[in-house]
C-alpha atoms as a PDB file:
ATOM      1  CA  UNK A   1      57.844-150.793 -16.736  1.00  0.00           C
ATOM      2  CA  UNK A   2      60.430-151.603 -19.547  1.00  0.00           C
ATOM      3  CA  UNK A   3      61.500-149.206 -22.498  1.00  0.00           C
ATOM      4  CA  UNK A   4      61.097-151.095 -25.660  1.00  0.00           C
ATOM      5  CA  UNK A   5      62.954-149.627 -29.238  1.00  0.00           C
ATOM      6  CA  UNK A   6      62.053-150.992 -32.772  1.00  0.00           C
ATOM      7  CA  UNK A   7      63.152-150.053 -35.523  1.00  0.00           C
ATOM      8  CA  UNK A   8      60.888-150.932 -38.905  1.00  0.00           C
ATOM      9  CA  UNK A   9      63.348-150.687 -41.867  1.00  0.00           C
ATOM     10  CA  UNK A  10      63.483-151.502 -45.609  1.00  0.00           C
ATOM     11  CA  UNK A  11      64.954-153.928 -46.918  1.00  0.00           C
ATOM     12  CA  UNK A  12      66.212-154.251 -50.827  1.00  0.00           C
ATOM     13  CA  UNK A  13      65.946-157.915 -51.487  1.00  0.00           C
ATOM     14  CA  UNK A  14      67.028-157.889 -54.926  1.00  0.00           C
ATOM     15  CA  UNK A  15      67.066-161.220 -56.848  1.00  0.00           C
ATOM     16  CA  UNK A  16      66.324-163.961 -54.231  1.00  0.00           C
ATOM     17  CA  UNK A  17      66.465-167.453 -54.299  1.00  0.00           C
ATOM     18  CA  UNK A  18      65.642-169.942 -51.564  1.00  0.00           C
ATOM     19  CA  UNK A  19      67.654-171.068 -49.063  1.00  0.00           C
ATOM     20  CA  UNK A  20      68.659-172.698 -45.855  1.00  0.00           C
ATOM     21  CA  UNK A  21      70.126-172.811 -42.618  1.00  0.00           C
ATOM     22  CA  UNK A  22      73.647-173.654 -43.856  1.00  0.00           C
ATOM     23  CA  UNK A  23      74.162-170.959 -45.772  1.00  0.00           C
ATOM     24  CA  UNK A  24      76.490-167.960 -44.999  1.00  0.00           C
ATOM     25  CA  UNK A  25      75.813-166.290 -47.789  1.00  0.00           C
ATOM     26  CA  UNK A  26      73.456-166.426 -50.829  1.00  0.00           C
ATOM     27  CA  UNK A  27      74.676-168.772 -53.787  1.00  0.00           C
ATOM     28  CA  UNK A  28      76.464-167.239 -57.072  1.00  0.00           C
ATOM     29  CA  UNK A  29      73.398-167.029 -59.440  1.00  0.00           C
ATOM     30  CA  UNK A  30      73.874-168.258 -62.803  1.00  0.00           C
ATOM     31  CA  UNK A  31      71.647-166.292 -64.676  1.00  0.00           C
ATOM     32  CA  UNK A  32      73.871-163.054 -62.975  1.00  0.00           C
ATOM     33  CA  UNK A  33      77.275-161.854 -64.049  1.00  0.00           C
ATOM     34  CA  UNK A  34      79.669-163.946 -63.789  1.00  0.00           C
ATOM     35  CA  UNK A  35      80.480-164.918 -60.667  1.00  0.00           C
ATOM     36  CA  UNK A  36      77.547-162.890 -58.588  1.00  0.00           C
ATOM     37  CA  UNK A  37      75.612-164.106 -55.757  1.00  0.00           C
ATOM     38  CA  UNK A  38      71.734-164.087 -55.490  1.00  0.00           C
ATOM     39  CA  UNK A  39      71.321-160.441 -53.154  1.00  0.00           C
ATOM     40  CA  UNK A  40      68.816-162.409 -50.638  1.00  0.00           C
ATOM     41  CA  UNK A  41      67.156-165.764 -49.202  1.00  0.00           C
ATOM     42  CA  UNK A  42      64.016-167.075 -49.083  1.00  0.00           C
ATOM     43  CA  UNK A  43      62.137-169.667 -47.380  1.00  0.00           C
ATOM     44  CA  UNK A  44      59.828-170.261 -50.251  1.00  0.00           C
ATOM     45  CA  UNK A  45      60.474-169.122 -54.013  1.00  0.00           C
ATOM     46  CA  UNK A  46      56.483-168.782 -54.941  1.00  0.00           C
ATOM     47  CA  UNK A  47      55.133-167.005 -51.696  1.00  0.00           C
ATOM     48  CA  UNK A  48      58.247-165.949 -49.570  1.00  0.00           C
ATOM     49  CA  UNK A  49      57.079-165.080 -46.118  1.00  0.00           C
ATOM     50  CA  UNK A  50      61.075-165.173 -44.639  1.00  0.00           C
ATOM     51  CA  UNK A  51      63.752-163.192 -45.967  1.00  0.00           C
ATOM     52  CA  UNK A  52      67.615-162.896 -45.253  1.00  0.00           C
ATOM     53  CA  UNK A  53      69.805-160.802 -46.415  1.00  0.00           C
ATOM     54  CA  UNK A  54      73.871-161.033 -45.244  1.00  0.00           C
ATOM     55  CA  UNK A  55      74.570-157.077 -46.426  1.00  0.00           C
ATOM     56  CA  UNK A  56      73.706-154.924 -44.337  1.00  0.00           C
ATOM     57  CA  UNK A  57      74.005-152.078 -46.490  1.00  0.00           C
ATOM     58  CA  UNK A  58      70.357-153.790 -47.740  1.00  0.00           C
ATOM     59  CA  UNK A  59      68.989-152.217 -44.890  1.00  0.00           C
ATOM     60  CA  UNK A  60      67.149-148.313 -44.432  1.00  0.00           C
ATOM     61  CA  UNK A  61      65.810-147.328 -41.511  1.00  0.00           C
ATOM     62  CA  UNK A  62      62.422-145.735 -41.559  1.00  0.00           C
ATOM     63  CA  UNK A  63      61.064-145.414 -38.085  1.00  0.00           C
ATOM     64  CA  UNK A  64      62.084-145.764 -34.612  1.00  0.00           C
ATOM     65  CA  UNK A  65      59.048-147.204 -32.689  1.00  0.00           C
ATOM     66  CA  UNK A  66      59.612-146.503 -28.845  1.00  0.00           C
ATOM     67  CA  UNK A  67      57.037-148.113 -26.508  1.00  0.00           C
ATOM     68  CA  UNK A  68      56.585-148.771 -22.910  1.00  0.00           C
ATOM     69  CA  UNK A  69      55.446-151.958 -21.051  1.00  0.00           C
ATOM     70  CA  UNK A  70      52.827-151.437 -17.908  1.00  0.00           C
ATOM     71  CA  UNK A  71      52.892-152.797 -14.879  1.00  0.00           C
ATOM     72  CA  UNK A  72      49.456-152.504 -14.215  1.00  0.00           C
ATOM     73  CA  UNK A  73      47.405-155.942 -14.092  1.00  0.00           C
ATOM     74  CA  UNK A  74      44.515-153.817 -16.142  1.00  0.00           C
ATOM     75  CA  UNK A  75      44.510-154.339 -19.825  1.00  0.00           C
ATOM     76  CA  UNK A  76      44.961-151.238 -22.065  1.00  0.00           C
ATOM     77  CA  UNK A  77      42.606-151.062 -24.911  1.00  0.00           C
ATOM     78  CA  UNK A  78      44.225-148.936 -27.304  1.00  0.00           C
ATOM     79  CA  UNK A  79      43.598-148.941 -31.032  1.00  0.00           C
ATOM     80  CA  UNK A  80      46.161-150.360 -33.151  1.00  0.00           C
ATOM     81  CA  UNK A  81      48.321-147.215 -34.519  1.00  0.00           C
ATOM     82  CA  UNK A  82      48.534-146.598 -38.106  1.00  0.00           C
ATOM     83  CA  UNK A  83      51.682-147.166 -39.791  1.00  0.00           C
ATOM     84  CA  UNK A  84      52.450-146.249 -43.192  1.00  0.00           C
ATOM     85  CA  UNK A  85      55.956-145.732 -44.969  1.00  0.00           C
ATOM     86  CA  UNK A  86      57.326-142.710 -46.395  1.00  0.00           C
ATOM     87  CA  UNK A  87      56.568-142.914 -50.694  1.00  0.00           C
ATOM     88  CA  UNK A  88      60.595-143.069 -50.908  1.00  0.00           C
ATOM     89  CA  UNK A  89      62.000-145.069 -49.048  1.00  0.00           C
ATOM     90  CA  UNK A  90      65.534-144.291 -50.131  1.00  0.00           C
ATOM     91  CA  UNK A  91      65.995-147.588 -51.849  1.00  0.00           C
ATOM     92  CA  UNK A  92      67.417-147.462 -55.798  1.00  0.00           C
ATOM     93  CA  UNK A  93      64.470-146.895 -58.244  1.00  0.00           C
ATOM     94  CA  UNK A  94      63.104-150.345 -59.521  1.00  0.00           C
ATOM     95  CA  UNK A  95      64.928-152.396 -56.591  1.00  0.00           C
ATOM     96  CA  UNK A  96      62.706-155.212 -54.877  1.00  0.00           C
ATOM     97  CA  UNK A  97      62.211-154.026 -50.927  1.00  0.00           C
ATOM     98  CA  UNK A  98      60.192-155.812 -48.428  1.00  0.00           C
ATOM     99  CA  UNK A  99      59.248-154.530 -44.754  1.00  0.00           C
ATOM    100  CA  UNK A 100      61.187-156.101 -41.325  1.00  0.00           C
ATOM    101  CA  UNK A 101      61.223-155.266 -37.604  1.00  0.00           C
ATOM    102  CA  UNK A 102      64.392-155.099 -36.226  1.00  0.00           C
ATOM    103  CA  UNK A 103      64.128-155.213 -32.010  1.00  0.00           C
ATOM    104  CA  UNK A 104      65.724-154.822 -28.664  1.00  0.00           C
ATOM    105  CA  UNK A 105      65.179-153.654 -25.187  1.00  0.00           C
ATOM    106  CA  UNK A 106      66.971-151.138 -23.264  1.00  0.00           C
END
């Protein structure tokens, strides 16, 4: 059996605008202040579905899943657990936030 960790976080995504796999860091945005950068990327501008964003200080933990794999060859039929954020999530009042899984095995 194998320890997994997750960790489901928040993540402000501020003003986005779309980008690509080039990029190292979001382009300056010309309706911001002079000289600021978009805060995040998109894959789409309408219906984003992918978001990156290069500061990590976007980023609040919320919960640390912990699960186990089994090494039986019977399947488990567990209901689905129910996972629902805190009402503040620590982000600044009014700032865009979307939901991400961050992973890794011990």
């Amino acid at each position: 059996a194998s320890l997994f960790r997750v960790f489901l976080t928040r993540i402000v995504t501020g003003i986005y605008t779309v980008g690509n796999d080039r990029m190292n860091q979001p382009p300056i945005d010309p309706a911001g202040a002079k000289g600021e950068h978009f805060h995040s990327l998109v894959d789409n501008l309408h219906n984003p579905r992918i978001f990156v964003v290069n500061d990590n200080t976007r980023a609040y933990p919320a919960y640390l899943v912990t699960y186990e794999t089994s090494t039986s060859s019977q399947p488990h039929h567990l209901p689905a657990p129910a996972l629902q954020l805190p009402a503040h999530s620590g982000a600044p009042t009014g700032a865009p936030h979307t939901n991400a899984l961050l992973g890794s095995q011990n």
